[in-house]
N, C-alpha and C. Protein backbone atom coordinates (compact mmCIF):
# COMPACT_ATOMS: atom_id res chain seq x y z
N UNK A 1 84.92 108.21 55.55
CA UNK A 1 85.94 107.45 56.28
C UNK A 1 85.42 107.08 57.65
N UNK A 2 85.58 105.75 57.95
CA UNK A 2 85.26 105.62 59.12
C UNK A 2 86.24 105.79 60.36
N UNK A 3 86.03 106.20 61.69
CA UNK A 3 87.40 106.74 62.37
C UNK A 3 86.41 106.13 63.40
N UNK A 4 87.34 106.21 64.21
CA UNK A 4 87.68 105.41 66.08
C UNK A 4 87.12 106.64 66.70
N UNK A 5 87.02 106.39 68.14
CA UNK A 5 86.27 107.55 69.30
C UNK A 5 87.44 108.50 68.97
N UNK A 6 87.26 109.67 69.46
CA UNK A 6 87.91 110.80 69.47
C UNK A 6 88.73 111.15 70.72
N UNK A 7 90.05 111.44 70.62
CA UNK A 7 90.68 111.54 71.97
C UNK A 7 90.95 113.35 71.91
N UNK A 8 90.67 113.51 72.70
CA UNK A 8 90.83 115.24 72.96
C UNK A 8 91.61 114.90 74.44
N UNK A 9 92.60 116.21 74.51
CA UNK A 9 93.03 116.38 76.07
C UNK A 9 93.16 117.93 75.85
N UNK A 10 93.40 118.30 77.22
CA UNK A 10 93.93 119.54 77.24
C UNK A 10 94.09 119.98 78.48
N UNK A 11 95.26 120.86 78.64
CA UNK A 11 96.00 121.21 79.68
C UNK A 11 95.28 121.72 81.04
N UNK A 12 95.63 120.88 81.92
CA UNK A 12 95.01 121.04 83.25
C UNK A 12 94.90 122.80 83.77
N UNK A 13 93.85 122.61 84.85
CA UNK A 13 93.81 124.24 85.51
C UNK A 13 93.43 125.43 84.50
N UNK A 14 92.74 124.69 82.43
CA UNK A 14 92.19 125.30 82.01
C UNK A 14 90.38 125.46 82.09
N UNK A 15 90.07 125.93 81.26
CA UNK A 15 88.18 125.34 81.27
C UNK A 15 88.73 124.03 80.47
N UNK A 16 87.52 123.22 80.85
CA UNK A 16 87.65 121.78 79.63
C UNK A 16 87.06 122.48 78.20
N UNK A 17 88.15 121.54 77.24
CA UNK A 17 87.77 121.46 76.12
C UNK A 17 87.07 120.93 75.48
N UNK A 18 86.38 121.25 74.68
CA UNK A 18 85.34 120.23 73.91
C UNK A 18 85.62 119.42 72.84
N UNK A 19 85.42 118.32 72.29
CA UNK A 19 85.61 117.61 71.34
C UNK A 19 84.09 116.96 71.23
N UNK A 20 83.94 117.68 69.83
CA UNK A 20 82.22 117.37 69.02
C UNK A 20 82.23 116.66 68.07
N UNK A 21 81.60 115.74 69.08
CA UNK A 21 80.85 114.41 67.68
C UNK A 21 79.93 114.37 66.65
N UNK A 22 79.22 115.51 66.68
CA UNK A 22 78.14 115.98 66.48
C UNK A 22 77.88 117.36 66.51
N UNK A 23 77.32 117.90 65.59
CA UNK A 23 76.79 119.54 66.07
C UNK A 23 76.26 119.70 67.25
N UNK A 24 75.65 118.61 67.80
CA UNK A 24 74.87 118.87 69.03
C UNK A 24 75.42 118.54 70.54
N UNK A 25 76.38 117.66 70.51
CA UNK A 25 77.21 117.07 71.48
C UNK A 25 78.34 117.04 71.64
N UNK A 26 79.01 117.28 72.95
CA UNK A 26 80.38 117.61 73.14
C UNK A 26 81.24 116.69 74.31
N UNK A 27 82.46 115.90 74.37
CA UNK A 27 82.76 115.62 75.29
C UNK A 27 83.83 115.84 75.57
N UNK A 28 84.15 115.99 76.70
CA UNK A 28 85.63 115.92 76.75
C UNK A 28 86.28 115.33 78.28
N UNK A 29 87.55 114.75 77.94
CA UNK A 29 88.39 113.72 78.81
C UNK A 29 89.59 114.43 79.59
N UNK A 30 90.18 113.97 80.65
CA UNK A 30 91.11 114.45 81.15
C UNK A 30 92.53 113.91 80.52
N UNK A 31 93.63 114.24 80.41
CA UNK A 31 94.70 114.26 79.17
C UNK A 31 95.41 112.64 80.35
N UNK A 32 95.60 111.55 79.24
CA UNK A 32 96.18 110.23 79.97
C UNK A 32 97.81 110.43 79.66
N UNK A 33 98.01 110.01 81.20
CA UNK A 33 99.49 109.56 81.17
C UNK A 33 100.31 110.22 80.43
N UNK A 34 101.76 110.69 80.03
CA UNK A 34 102.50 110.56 78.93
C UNK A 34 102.92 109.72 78.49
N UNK A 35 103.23 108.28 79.36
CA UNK A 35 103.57 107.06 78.72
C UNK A 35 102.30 106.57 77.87
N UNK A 36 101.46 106.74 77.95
CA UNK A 36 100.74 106.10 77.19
C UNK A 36 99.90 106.71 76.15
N UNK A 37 99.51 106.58 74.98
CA UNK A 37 98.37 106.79 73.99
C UNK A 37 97.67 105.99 73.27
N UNK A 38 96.13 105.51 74.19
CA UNK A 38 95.67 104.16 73.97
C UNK A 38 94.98 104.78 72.58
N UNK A 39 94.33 105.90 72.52
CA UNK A 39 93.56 105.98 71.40
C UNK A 39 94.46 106.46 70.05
N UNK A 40 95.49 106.28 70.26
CA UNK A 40 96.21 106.16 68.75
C UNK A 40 96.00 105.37 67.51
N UNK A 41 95.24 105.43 66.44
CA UNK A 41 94.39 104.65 66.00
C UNK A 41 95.49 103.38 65.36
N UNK A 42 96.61 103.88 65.09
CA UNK A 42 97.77 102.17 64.81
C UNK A 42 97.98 101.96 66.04
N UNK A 43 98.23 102.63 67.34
CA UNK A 43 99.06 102.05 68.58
C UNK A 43 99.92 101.12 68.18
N UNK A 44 100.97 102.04 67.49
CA UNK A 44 102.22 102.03 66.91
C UNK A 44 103.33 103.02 66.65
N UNK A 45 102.57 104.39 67.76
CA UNK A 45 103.41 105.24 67.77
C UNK A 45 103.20 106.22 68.78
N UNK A 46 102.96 105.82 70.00
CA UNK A 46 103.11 106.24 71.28
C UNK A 46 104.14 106.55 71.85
N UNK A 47 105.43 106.50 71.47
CA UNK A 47 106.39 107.38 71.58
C UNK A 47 107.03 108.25 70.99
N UNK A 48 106.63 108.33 69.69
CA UNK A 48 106.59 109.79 68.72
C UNK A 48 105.76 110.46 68.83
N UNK A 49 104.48 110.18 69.42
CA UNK A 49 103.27 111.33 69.57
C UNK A 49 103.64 112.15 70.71
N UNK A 50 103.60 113.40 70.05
CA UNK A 50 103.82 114.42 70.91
C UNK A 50 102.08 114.28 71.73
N UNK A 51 102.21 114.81 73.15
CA UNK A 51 101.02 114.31 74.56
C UNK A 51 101.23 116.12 74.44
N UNK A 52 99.77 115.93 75.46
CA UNK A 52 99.74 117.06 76.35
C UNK A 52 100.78 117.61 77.21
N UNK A 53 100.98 119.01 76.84
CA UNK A 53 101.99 119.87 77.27
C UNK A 53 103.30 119.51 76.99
N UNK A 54 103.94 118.73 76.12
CA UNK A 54 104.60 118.75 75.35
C UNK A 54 105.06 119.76 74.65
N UNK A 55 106.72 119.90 74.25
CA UNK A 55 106.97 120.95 73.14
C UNK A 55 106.44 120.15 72.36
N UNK A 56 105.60 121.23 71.39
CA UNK A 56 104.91 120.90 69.89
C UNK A 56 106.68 120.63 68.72
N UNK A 57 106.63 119.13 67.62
CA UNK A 57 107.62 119.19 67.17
C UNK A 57 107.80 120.25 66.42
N UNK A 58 108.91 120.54 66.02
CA UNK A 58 109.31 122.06 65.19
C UNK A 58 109.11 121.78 63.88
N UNK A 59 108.66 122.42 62.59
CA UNK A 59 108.49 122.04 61.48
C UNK A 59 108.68 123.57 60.50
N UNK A 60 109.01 123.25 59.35
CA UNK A 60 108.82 124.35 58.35
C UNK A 60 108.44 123.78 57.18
N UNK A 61 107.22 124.37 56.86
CA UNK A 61 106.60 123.84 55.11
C UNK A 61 105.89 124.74 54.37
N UNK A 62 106.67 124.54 53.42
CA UNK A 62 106.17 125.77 52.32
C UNK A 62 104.58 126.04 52.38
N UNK A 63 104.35 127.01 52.13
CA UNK A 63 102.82 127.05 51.92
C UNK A 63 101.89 127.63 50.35
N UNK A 64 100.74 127.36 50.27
CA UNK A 64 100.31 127.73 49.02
C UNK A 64 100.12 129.35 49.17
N UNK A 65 100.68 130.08 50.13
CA UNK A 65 100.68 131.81 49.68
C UNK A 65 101.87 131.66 48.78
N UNK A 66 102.68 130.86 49.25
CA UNK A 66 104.54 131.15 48.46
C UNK A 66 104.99 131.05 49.62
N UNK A 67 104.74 130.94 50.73
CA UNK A 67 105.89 131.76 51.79
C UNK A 67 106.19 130.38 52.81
N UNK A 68 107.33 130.14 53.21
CA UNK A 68 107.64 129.02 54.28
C UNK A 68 107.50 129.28 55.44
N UNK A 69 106.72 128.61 56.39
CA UNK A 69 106.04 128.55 57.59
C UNK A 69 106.89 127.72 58.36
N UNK A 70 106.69 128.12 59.49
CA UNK A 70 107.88 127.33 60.61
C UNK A 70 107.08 127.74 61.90
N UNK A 71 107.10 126.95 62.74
CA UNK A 71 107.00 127.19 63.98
C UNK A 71 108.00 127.70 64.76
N UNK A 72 109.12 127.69 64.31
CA UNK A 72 109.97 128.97 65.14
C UNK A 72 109.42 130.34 65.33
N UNK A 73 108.96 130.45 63.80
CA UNK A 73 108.65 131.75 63.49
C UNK A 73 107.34 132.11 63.63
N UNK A 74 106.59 131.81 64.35
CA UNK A 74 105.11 131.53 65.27
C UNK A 74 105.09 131.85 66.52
N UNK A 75 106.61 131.80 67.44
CA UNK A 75 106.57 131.48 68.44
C UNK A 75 106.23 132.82 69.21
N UNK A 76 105.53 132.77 70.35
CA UNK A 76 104.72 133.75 70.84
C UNK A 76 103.45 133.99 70.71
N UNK A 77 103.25 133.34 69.41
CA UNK A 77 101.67 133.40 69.08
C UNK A 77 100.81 131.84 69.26
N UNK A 78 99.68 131.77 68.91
CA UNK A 78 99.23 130.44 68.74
C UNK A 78 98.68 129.67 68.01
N UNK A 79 98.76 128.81 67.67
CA UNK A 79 98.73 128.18 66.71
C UNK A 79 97.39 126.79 66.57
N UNK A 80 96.45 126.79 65.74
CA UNK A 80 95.91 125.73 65.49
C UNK A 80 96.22 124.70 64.34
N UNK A 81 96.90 123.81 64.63
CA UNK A 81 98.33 122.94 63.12
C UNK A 81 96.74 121.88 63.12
N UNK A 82 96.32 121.83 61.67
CA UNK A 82 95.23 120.63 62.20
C UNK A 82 96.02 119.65 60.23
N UNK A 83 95.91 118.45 60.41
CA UNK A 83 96.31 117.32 59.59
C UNK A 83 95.31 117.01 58.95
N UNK A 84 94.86 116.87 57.74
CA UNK A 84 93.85 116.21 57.04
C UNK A 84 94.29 115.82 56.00
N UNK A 85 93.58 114.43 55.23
CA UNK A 85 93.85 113.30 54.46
C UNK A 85 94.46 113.65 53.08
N UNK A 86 93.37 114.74 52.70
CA UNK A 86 93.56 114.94 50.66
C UNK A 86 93.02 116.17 50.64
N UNK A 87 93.36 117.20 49.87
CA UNK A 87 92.42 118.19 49.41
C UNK A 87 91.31 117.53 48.76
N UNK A 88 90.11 118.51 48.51
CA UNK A 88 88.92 118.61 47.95
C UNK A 88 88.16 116.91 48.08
N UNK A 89 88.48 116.89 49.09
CA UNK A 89 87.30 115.01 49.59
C UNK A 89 86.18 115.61 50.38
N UNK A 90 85.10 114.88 50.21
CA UNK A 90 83.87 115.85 50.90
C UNK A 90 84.80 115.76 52.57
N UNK A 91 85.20 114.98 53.27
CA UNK A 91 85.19 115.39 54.73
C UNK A 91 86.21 116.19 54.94
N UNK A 92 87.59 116.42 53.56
CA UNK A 92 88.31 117.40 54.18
C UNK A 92 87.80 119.07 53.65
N UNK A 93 86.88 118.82 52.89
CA UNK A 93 86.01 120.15 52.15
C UNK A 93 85.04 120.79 53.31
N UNK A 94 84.34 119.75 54.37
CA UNK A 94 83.60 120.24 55.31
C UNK A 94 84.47 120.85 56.01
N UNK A 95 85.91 120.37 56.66
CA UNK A 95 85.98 120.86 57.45
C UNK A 95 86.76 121.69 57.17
N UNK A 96 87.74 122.38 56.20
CA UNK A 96 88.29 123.15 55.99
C UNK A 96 87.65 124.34 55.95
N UNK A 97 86.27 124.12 55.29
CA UNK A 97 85.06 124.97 55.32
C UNK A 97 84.79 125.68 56.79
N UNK A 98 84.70 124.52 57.85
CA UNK A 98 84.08 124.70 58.90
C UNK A 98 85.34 125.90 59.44
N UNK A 99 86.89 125.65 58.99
CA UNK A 99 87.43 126.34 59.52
C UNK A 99 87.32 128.03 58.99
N UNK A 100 87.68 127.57 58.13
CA UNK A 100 87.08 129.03 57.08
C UNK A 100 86.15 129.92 57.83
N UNK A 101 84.68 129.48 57.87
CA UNK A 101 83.59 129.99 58.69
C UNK A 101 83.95 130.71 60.07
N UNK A 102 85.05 130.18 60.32
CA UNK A 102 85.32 130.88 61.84
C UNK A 102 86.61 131.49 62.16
N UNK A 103 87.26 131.52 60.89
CA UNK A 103 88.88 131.98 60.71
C UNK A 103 88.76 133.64 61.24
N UNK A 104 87.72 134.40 61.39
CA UNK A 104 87.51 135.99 62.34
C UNK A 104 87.22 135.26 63.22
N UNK A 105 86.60 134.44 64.05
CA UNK A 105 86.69 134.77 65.57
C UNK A 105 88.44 133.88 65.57
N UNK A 106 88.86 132.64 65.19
CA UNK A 106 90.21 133.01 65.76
C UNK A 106 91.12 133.93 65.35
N UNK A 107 91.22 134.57 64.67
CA UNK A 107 92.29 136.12 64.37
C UNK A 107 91.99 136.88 65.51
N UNK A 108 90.50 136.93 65.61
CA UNK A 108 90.41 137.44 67.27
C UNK A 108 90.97 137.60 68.09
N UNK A 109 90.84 136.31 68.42
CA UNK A 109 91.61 135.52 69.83
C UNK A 109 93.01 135.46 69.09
N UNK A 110 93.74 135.95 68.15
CA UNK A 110 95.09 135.58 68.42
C UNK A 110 95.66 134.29 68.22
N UNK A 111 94.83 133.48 67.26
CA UNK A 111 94.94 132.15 66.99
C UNK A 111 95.36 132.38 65.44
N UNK A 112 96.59 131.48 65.11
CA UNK A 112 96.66 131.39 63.14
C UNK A 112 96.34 130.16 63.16
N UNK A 113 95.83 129.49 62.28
CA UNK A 113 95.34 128.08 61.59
C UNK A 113 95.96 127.90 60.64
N UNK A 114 96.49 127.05 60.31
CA UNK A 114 97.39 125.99 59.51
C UNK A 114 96.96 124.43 59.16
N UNK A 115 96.30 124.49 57.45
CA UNK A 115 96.23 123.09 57.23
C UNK A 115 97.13 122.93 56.99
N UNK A 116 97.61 121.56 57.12
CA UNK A 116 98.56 120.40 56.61
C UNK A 116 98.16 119.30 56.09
N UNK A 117 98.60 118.70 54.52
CA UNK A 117 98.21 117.67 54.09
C UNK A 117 99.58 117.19 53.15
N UNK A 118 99.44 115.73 52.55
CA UNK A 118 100.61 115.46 51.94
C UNK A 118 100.31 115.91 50.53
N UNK A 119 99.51 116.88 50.03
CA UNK A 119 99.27 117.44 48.75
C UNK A 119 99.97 118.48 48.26
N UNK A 120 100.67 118.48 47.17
CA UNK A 120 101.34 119.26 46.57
C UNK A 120 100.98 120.52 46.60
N UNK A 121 101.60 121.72 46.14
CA UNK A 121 101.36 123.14 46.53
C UNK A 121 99.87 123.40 45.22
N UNK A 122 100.31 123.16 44.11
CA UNK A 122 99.13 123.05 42.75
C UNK A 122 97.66 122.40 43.25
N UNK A 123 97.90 121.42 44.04
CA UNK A 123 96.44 120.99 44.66
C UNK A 123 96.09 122.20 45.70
N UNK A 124 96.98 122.11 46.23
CA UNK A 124 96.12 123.13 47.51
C UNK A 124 95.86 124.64 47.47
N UNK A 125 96.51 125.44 46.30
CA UNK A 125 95.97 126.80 45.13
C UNK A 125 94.63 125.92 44.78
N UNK A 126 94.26 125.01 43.79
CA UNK A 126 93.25 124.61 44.00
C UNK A 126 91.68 124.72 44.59
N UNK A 127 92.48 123.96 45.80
CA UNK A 127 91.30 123.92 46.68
C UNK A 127 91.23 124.97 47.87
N UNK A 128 92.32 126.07 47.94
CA UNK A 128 91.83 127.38 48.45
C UNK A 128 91.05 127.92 47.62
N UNK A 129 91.26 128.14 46.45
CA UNK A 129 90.59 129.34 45.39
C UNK A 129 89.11 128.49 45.32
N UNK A 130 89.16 126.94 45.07
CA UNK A 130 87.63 126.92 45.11
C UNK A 130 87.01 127.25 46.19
N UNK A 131 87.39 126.51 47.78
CA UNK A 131 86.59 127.21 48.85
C UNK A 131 86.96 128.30 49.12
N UNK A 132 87.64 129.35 48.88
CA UNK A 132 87.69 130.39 49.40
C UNK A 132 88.23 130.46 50.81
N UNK A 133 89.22 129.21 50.98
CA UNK A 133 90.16 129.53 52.14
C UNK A 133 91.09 130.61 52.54
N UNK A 134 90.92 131.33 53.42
CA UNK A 134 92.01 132.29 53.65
C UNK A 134 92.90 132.59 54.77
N UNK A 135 92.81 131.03 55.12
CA UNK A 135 94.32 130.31 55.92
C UNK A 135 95.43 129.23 54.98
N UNK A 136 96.50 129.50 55.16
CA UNK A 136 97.70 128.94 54.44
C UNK A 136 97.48 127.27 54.68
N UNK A 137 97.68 126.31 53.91
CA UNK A 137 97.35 125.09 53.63
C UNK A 137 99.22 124.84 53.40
N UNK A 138 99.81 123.54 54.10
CA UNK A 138 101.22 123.55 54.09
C UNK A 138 101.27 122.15 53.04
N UNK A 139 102.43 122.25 52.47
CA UNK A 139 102.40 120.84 52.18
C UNK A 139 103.41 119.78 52.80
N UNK A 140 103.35 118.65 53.24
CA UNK A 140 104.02 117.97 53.31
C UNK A 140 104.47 116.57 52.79
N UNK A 141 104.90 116.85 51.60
CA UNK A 141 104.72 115.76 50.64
C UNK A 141 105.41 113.88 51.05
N UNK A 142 106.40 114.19 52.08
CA UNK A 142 106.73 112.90 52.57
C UNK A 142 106.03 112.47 54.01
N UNK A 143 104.88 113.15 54.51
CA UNK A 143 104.65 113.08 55.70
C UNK A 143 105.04 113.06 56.89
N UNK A 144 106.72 113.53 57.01
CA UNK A 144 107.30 113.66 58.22
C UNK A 144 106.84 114.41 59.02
N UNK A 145 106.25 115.87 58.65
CA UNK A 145 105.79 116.74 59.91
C UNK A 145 104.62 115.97 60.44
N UNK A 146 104.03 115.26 59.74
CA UNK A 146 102.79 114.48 60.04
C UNK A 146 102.71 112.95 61.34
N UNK A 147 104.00 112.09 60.97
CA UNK A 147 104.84 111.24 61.35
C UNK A 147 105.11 112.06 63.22
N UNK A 148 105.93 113.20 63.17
CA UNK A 148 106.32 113.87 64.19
C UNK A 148 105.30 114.05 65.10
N UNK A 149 104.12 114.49 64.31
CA UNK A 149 103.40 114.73 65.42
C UNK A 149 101.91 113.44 65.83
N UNK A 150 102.42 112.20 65.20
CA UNK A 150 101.40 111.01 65.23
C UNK A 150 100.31 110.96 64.95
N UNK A 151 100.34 111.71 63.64
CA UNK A 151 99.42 112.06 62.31
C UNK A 151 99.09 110.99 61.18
N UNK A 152 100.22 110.12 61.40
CA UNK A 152 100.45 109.36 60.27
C UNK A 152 100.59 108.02 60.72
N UNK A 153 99.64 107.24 60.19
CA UNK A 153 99.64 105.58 60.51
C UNK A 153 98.59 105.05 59.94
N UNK A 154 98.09 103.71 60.76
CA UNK A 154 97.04 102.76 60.42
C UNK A 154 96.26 103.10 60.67
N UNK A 155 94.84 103.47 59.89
CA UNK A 155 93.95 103.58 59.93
C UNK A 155 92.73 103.10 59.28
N UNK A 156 91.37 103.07 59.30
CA UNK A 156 90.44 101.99 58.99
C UNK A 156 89.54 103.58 58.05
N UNK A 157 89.50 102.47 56.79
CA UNK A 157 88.60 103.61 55.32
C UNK A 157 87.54 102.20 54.93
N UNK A 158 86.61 102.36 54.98
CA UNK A 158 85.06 101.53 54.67
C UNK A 158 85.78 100.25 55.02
N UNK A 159 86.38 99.59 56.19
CA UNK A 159 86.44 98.50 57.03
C UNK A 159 87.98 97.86 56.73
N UNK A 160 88.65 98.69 55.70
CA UNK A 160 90.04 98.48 55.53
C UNK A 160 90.93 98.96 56.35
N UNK A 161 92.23 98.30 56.38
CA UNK A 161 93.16 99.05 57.08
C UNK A 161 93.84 99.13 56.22
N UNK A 162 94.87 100.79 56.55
CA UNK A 162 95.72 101.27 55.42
C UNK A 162 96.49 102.54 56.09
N UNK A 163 97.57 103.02 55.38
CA UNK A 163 98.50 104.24 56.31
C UNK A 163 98.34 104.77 55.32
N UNK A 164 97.82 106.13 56.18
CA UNK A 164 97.60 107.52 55.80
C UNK A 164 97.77 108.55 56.75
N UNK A 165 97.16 109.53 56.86
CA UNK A 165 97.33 110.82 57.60
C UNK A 165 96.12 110.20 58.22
N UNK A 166 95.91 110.82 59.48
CA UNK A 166 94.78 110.24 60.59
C UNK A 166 94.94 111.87 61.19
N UNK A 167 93.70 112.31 60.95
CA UNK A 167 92.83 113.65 61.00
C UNK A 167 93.00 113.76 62.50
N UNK A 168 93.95 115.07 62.53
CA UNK A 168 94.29 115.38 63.90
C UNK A 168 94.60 116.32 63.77
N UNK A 169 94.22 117.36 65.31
CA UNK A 169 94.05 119.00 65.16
C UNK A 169 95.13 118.78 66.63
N UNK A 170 95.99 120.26 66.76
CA UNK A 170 96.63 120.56 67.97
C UNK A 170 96.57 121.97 67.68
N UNK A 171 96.05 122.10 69.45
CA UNK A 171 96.26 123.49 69.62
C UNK A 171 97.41 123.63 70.51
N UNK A 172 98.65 124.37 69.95
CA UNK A 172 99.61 125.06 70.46
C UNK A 172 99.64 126.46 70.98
N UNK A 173 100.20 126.62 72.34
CA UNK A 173 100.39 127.33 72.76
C UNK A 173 101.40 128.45 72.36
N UNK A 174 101.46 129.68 72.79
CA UNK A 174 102.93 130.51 72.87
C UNK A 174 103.86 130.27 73.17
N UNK A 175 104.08 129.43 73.85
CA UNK A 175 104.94 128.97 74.52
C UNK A 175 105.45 127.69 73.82
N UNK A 176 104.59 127.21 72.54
CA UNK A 176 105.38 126.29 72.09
C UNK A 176 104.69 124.77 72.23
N UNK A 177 104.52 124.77 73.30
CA UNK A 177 103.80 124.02 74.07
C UNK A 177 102.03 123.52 73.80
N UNK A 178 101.72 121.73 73.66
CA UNK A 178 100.64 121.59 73.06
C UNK A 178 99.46 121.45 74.40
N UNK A 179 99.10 122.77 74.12
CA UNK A 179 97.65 122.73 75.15
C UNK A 179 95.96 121.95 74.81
N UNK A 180 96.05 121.10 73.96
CA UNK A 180 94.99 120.43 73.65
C UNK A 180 95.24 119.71 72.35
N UNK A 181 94.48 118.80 72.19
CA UNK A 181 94.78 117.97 70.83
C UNK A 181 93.54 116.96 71.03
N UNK A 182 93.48 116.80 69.49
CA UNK A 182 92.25 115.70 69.00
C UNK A 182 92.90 115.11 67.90
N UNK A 183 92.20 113.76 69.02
CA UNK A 183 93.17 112.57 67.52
C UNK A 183 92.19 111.26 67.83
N UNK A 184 92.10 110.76 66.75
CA UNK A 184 91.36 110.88 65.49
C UNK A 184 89.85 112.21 65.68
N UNK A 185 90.16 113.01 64.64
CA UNK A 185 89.31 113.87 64.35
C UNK A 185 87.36 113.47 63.72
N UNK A 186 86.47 113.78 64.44
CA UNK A 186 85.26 113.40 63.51
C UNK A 186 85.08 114.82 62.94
N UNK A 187 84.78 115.25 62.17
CA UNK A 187 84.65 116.50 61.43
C UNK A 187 83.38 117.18 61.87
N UNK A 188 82.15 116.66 62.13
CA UNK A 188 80.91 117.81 62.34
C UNK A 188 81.34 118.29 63.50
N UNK A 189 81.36 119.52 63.68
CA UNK A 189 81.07 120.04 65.26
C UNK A 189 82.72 120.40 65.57
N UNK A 190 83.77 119.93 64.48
CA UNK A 190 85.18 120.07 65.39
C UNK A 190 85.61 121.24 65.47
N UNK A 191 85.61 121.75 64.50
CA UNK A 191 86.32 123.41 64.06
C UNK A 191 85.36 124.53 65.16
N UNK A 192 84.52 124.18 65.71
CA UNK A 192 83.83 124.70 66.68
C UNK A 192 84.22 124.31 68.18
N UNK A 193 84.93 123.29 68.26
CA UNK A 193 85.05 122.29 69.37
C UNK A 193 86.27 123.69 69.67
N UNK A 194 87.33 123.15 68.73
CA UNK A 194 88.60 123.79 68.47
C UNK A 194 88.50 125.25 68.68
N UNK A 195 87.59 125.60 68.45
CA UNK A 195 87.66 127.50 68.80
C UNK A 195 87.20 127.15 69.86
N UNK A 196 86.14 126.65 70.64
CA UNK A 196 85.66 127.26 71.98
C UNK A 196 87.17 126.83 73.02
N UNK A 197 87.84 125.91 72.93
CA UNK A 197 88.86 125.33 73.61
C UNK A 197 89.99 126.62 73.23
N UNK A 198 90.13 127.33 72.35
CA UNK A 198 90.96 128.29 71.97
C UNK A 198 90.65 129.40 72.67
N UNK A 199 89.15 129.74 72.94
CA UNK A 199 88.72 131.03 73.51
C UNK A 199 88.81 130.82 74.90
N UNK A 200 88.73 129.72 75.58
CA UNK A 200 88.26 129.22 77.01
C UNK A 200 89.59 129.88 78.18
N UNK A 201 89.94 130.87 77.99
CA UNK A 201 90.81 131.07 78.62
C UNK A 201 90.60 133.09 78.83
């Protein structure tokens, strides 16, 4: 899939966060405006996207353990909610992977990870048991939690445009509150980006 530059922000008076383009390279931006979100890849929904330091929207979706997940019921802890396209596609296989690989250092730090995709609960048993995921995968089969948090729009697949989920990670705070976010997601290097921005404190 081809995707747009990467917008990362994150909450002032922290260390900067990284957002990796690359295994080898990292950048990161200071969080724009709340009125505005130029790198929204439809810029068609800059006032449903939840911004930096924002309450994160509230959501509950079943998950492939069995058990219904809510961010109410999170609260105090922190949360990495990251959005991806389809189970088992090579770029959502890398990176679910990539998260996998590092799911002990965030338990560490006190971080739970949460995929979200619009795939049924039978797909995503699936594609835990093949990769050996052992973070809860949610489903959201009409894309509203996705929608809420400006996950969901126009986006460009081998030079087309088309609405789908648009690969986006938020890190939420305890407080509820979104202390960093990447939107549109490039996959090498992110799930690494995403922990060091998790630990940086």
């Amino acid at each position: 899939m081809k995707e747009q530059t990467t917008e990362v922000t994150r909450m002032p008076g922290r260390s900067p966060a990284k957002s990796t383009t690359t295994a080898a390279k990292s950048a990161a931006t200071q969080p724009a405006p709340p009125t505005a979100n130029p790198a929204s890849p439809s810029g068609q929904e800059p006032k449903a996207s939840p911004h930096l330091g924002d309450l994160a929207p509230a959501f509950s979706l079943p998950g492939d353990d069995g058990r219904e997940h809510s961010l109410a019921a999170l609260r105090g802890k922190r949360v990495v909610l990251y959005f991806y396209p389809r189970d088992s596609t090579p770029g959502c296989t890398v990176e679910a992977c990539d998260f996998r690989d590092r799911q002990a250092a965030f338990t560490k730090a006190g971080v739970t990870v949460l995929g979200v995709s619009g795939d049924d609960l039978k797909s995503h048993a699936r594609f835990r048991d093949k990769q050996g995921l052992g973070f809860p995968l949610l489903s959201d089969l009409d894309h509203a939690v996705a929608r809420s948090y400006g996950a969901y729009g126009e986006k460009l697949m081998y030079g087309r445009k088309l609405e789908g989920i648009v690969r986006s990670t938020f890190l939420i705070g305890a407080d509820g509150r979104i202390e960093a976010l990447w939107r549109p997601v490039r996959v090498p290097g992110h799930a690494e980006a995403v922990l060091l921005a998790a630990t940086a404190r």
